[in-house]
PDB file of N, CA and C in Angstrom:
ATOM      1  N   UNK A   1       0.847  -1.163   0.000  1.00  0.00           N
ATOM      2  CA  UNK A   1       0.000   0.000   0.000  1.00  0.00           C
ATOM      3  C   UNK A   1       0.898   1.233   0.000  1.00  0.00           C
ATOM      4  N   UNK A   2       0.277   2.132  -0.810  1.00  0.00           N
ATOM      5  CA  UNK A   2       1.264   3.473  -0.914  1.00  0.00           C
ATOM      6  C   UNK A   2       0.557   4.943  -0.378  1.00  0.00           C
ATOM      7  N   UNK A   3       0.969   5.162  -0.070  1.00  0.00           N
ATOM      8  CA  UNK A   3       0.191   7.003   0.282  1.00  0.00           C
ATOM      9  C   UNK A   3       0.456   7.876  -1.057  1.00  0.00           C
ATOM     10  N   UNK A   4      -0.501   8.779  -1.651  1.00  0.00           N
ATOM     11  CA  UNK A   4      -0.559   9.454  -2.484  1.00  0.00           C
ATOM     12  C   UNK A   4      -0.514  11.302  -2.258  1.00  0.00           C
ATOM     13  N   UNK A   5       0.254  11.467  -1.771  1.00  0.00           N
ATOM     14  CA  UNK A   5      -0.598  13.156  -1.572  1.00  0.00           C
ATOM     15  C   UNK A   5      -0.704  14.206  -2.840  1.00  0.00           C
ATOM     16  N   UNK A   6      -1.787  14.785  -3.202  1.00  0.00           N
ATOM     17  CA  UNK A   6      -2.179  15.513  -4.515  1.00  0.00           C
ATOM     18  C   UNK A   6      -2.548  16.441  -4.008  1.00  0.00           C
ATOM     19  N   UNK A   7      -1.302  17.660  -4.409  1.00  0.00           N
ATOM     20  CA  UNK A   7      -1.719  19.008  -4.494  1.00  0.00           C
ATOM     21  C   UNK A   7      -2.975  19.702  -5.272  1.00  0.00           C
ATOM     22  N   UNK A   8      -3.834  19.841  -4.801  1.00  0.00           N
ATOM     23  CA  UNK A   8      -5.236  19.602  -5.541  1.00  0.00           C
ATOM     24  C   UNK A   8      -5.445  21.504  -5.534  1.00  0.00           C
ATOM     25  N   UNK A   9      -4.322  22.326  -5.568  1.00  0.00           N
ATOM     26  CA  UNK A   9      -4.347  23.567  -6.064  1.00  0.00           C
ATOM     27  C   UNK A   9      -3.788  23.716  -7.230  1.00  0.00           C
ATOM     28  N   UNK A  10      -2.871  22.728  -7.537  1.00  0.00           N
ATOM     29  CA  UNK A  10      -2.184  22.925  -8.919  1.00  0.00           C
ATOM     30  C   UNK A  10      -2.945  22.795 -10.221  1.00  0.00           C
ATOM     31  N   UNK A  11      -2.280  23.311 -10.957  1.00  0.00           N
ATOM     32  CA  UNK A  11      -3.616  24.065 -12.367  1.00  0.00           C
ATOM     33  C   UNK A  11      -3.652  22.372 -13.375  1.00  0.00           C
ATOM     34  N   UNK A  12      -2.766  22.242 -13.044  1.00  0.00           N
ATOM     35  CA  UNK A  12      -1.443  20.665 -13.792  1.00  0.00           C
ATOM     36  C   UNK A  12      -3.204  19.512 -13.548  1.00  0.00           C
ATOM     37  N   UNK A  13      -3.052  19.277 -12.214  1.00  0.00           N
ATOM     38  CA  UNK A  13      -4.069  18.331 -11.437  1.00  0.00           C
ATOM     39  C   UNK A  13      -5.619  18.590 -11.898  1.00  0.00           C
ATOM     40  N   UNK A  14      -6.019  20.204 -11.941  1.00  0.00           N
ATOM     41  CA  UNK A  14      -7.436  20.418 -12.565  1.00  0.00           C
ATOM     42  C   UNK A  14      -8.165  19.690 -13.880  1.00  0.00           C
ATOM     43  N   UNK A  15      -7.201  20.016 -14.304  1.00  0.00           N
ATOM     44  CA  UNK A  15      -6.781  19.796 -16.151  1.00  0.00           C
ATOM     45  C   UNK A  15      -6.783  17.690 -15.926  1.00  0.00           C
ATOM     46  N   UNK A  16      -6.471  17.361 -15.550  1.00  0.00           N
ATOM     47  CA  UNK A  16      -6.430  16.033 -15.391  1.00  0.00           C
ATOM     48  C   UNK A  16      -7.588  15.627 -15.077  1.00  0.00           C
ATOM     49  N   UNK A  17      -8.012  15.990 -13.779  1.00  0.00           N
ATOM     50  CA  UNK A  17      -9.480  15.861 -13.219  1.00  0.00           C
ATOM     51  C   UNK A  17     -10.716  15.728 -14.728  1.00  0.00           C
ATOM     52  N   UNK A  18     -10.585  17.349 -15.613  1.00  0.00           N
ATOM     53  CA  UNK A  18     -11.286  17.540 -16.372  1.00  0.00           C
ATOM     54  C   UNK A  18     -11.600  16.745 -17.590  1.00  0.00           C
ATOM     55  N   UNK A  19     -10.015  16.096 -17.510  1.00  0.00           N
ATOM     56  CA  UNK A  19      -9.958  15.223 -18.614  1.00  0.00           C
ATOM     57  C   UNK A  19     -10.402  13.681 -18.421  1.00  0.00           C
ATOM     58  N   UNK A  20     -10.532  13.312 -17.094  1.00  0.00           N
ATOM     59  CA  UNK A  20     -10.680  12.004 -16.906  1.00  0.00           C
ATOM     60  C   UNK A  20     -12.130  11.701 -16.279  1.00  0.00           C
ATOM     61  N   UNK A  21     -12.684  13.220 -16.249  1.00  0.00           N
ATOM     62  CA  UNK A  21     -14.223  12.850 -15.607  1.00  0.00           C
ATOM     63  C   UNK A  21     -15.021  12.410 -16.281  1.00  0.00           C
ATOM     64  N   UNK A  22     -16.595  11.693 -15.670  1.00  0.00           N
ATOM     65  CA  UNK A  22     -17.456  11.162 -16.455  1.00  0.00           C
ATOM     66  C   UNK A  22     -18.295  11.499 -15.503  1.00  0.00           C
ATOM     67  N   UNK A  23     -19.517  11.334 -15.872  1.00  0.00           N
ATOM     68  CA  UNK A  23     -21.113  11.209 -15.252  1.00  0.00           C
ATOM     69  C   UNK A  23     -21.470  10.202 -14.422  1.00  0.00           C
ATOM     70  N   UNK A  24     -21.213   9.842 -13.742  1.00  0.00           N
ATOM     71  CA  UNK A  24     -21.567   8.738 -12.610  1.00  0.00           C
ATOM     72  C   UNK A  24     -22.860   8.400 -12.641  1.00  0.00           C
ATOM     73  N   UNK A  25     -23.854   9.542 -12.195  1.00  0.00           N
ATOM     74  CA  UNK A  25     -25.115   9.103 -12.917  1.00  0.00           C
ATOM     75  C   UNK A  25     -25.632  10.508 -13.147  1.00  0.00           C
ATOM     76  N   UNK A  26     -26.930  10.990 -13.153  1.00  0.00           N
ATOM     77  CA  UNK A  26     -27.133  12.381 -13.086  1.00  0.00           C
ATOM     78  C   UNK A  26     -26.949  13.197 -12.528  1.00  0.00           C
ATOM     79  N   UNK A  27     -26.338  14.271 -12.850  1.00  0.00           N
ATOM     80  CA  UNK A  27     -25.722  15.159 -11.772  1.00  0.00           C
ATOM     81  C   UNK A  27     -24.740  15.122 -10.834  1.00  0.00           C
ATOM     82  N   UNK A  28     -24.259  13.886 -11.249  1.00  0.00           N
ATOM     83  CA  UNK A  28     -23.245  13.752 -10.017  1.00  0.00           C
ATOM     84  C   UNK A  28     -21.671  12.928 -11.026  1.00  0.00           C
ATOM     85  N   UNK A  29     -21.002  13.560 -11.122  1.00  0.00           N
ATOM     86  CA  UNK A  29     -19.537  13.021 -12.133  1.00  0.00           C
ATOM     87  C   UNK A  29     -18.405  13.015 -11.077  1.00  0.00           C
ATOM     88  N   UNK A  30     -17.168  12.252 -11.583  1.00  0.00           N
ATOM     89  CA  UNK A  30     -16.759  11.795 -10.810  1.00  0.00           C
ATOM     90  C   UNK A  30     -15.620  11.486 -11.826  1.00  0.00           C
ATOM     91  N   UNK A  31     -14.171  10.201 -11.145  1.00  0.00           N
ATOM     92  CA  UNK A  31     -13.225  10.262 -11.943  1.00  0.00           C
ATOM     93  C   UNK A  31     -13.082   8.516 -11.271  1.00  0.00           C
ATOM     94  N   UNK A  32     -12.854   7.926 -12.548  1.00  0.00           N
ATOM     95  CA  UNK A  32     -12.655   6.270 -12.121  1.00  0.00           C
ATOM     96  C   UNK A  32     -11.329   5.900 -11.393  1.00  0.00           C
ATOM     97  N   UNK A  33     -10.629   5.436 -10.146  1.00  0.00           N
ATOM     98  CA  UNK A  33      -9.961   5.306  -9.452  1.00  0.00           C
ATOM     99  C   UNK A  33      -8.924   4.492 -10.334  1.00  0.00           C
ATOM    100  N   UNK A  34      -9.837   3.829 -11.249  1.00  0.00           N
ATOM    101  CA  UNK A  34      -8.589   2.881 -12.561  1.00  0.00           C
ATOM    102  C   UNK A  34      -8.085   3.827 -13.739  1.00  0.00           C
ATOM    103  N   UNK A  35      -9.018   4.590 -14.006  1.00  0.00           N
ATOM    104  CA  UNK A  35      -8.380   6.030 -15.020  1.00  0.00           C
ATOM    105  C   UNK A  35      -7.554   6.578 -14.259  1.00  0.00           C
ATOM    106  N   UNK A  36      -7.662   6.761 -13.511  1.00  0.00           N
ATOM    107  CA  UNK A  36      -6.633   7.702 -12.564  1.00  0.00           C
ATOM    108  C   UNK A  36      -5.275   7.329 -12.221  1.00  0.00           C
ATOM    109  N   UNK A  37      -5.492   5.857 -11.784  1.00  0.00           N
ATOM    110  CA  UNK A  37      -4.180   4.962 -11.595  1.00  0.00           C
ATOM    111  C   UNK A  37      -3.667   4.816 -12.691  1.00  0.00           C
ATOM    112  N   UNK A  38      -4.148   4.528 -14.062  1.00  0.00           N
ATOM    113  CA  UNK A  38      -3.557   4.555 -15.175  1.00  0.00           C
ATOM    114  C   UNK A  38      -2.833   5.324 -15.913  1.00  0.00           C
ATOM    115  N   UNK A  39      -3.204   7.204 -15.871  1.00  0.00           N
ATOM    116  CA  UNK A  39      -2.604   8.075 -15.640  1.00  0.00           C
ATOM    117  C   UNK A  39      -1.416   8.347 -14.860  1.00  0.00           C
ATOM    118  N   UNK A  40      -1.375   7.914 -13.829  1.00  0.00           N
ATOM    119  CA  UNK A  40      -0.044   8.201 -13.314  1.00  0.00           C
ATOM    120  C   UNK A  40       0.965   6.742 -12.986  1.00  0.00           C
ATOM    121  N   UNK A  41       0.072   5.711 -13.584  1.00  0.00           N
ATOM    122  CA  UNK A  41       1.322   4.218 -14.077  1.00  0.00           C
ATOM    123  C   UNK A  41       0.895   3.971 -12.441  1.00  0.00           C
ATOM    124  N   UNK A  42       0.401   3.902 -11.886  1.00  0.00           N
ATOM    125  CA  UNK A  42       0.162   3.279 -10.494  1.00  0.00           C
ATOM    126  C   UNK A  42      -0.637   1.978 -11.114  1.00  0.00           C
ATOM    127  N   UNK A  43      -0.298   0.422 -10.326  1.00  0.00           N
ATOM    128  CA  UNK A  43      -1.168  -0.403 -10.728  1.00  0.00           C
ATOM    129  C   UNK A  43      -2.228  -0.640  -9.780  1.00  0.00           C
ATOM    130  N   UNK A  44      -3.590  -0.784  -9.765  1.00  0.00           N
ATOM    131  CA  UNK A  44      -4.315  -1.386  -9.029  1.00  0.00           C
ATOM    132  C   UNK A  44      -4.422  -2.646  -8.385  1.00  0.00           C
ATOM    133  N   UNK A  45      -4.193  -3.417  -7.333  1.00  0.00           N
ATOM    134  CA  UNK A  45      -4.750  -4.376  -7.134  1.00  0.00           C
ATOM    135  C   UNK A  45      -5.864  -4.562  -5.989  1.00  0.00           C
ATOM    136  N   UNK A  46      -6.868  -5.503  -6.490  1.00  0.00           N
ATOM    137  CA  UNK A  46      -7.581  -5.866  -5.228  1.00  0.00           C
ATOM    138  C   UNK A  46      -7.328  -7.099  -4.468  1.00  0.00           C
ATOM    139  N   UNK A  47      -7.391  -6.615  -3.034  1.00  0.00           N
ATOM    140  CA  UNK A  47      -6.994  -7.470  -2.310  1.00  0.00           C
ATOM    141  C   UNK A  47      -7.688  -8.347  -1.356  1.00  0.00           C
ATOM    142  N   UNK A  48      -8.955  -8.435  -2.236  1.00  0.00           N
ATOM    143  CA  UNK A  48     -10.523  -9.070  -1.876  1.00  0.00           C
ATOM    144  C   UNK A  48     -10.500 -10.110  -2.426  1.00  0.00           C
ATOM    145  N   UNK A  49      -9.613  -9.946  -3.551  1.00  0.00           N
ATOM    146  CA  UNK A  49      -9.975 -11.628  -4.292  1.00  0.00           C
ATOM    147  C   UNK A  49      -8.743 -12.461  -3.906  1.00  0.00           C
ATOM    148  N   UNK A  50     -10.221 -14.038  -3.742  1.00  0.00           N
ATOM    149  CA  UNK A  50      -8.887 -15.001  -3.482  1.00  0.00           C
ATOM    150  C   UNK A  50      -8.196 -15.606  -4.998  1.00  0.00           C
ATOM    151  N   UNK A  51      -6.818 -15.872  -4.355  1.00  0.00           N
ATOM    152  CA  UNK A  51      -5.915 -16.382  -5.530  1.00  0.00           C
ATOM    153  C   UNK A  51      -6.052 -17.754  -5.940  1.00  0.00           C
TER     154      UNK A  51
END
């Protein structure tokens, strides 16, 4: 597990946000935690499933 901290004033980070959002459902958008990881080469794993 890693800690992430995101300067979430930088203009850099907005622009990302803007680019990776979608509509979640009406009225309410949002940014997929796997778009996001993919963007910055972080891999996801879950650690719910058995092997």
């Amino acid at each position: 597990m890693i800690e992430v901290k995101i300067n979430d004033e930088d203009p850099g980070f907005h622009s990302i946000i803007e680019e990776l959002s979608i509509e979640i459902e009406p009225g309410v958008v949002g940014v997929k935690a796997s778009d996001l990881c993919l963007m910055f080469s972080i891999e996801m794993v879950d650690t719910n499933k058995e092997n």
